[in-house]
Protein backbone atom coordinates (compact mmCIF):
# COMPACT_ATOMS: atom_id res chain seq x y z
CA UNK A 1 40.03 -58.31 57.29
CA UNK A 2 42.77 -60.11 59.40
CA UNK A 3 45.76 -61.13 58.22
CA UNK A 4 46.44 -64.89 59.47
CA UNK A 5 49.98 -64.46 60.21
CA UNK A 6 48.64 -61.44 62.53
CA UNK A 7 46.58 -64.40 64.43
CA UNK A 8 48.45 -66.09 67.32
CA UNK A 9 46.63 -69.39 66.66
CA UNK A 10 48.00 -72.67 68.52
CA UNK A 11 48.01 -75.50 66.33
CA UNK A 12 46.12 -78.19 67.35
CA UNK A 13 47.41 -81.39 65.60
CA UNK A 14 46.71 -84.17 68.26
CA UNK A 15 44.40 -85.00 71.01
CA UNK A 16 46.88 -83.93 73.57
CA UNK A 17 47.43 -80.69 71.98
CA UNK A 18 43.82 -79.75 73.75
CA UNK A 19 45.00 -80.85 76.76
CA UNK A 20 48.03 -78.75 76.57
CA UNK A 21 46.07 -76.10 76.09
CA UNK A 22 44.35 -76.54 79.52
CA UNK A 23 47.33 -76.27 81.56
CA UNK A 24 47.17 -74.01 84.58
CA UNK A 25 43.27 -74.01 84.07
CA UNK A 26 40.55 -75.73 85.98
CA UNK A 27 39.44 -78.55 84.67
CA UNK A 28 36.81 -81.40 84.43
CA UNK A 29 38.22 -85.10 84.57
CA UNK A 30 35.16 -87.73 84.28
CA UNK A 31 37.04 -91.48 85.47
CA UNK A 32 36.15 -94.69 85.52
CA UNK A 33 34.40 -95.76 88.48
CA UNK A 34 31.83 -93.37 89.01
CA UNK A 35 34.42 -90.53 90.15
CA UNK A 36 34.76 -87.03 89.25
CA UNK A 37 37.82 -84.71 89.59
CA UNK A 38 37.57 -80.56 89.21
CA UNK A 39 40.94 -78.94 89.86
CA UNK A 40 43.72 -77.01 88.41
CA UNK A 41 45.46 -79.36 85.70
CA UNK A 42 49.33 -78.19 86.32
CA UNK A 43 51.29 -81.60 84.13
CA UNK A 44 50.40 -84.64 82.05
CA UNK A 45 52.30 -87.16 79.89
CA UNK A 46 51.56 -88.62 76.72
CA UNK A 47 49.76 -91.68 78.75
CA UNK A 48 47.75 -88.86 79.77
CA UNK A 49 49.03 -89.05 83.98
CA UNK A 50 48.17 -85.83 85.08
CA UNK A 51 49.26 -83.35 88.15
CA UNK A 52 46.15 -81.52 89.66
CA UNK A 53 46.17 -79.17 92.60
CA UNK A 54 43.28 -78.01 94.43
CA UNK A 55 41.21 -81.23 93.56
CA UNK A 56 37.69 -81.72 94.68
CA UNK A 57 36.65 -84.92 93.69
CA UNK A 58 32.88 -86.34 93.60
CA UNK A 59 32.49 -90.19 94.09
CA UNK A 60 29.34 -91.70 93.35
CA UNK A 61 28.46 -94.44 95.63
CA UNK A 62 25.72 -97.35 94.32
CA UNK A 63 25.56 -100.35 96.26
CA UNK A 64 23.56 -103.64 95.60
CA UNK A 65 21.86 -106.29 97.27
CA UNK A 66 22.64 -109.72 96.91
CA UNK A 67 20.87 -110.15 93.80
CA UNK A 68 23.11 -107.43 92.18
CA UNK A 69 20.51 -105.11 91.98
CA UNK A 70 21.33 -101.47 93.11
CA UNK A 71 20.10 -99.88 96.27
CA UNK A 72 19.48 -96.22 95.60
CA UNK A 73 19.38 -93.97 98.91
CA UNK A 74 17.40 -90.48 98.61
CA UNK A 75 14.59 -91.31 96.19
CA UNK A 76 16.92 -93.12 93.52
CA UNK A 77 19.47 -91.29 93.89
CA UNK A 78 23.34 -92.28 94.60
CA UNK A 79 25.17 -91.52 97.16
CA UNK A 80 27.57 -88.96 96.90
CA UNK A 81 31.28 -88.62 98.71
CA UNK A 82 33.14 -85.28 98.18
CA UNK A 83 37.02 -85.20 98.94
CA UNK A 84 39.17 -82.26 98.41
CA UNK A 85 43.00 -82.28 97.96
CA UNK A 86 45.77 -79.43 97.38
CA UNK A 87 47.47 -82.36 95.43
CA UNK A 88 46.32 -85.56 94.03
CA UNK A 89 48.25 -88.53 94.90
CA UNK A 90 47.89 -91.77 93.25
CA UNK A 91 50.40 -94.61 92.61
CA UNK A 92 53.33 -94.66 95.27
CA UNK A 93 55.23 -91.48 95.31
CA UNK A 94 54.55 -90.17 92.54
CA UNK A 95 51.99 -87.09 91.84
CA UNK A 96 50.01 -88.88 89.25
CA UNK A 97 46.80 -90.05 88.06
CA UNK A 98 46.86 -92.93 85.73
CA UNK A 99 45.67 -92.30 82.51
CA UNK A 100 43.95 -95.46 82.14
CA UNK A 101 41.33 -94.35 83.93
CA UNK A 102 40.73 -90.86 82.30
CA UNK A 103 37.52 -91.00 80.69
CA UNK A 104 37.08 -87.13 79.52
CA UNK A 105 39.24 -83.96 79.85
CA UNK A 106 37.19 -80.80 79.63
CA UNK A 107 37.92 -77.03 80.53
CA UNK A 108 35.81 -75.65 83.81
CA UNK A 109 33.88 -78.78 83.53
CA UNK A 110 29.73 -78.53 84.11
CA UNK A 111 28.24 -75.50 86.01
């Protein structure tokens, strides 16, 4: 049986603690907005801003007629818009994303 001092656990003790522990990885970041970042999470704050290189992000595109009623294009569904970026760059001139609009964090994010 192991010993628990012989186990390099990381505490985890807040929500951020998880995302520390997905620096340097690729990532998953669902935002608000219908957009969709995969990339390699390299810094974040405790507003949650975060640094990603090597960013492709999906936007999902639904547009409506006058009635407000979405228009689907290719049997129902949305149009997609794919952007990559060695660096993410949002808000001025700074390397950030604002954390308001993080919806979900999540390591490798879906296959």
């Amino acid at each position: 049986m192991t010993d628990v001092d012989d186990v390099n656990i990381t505490p985890v003790s807040e929500p951020l603690d998880l995302v520390r522990l997905c620096l340097d990885e690729v990532v998953f970041v669902k935002l608000r907005g219908d957009r969709e970042l995969k990339g390699r999470l390299h810094a974040y704050d405790s507003h949650c801003n975060l640094v990603m290189g090597d960013v492709e992000e999906t936007i999902y595109v639904v547009e409506e007629d006058e009635e407000g009623q979405d228009i689907h294009t290719n049997d129902g569904i949305p149009q997609t818009i794919h952007k990559k970026s060695e660096m993410l760059f949002v808000r001025a001139d700074s390397f950030l994303l604002t954390g308001d609009s993080v919806v979900l964090i999540s390591p490798r994010g879906p296959k």
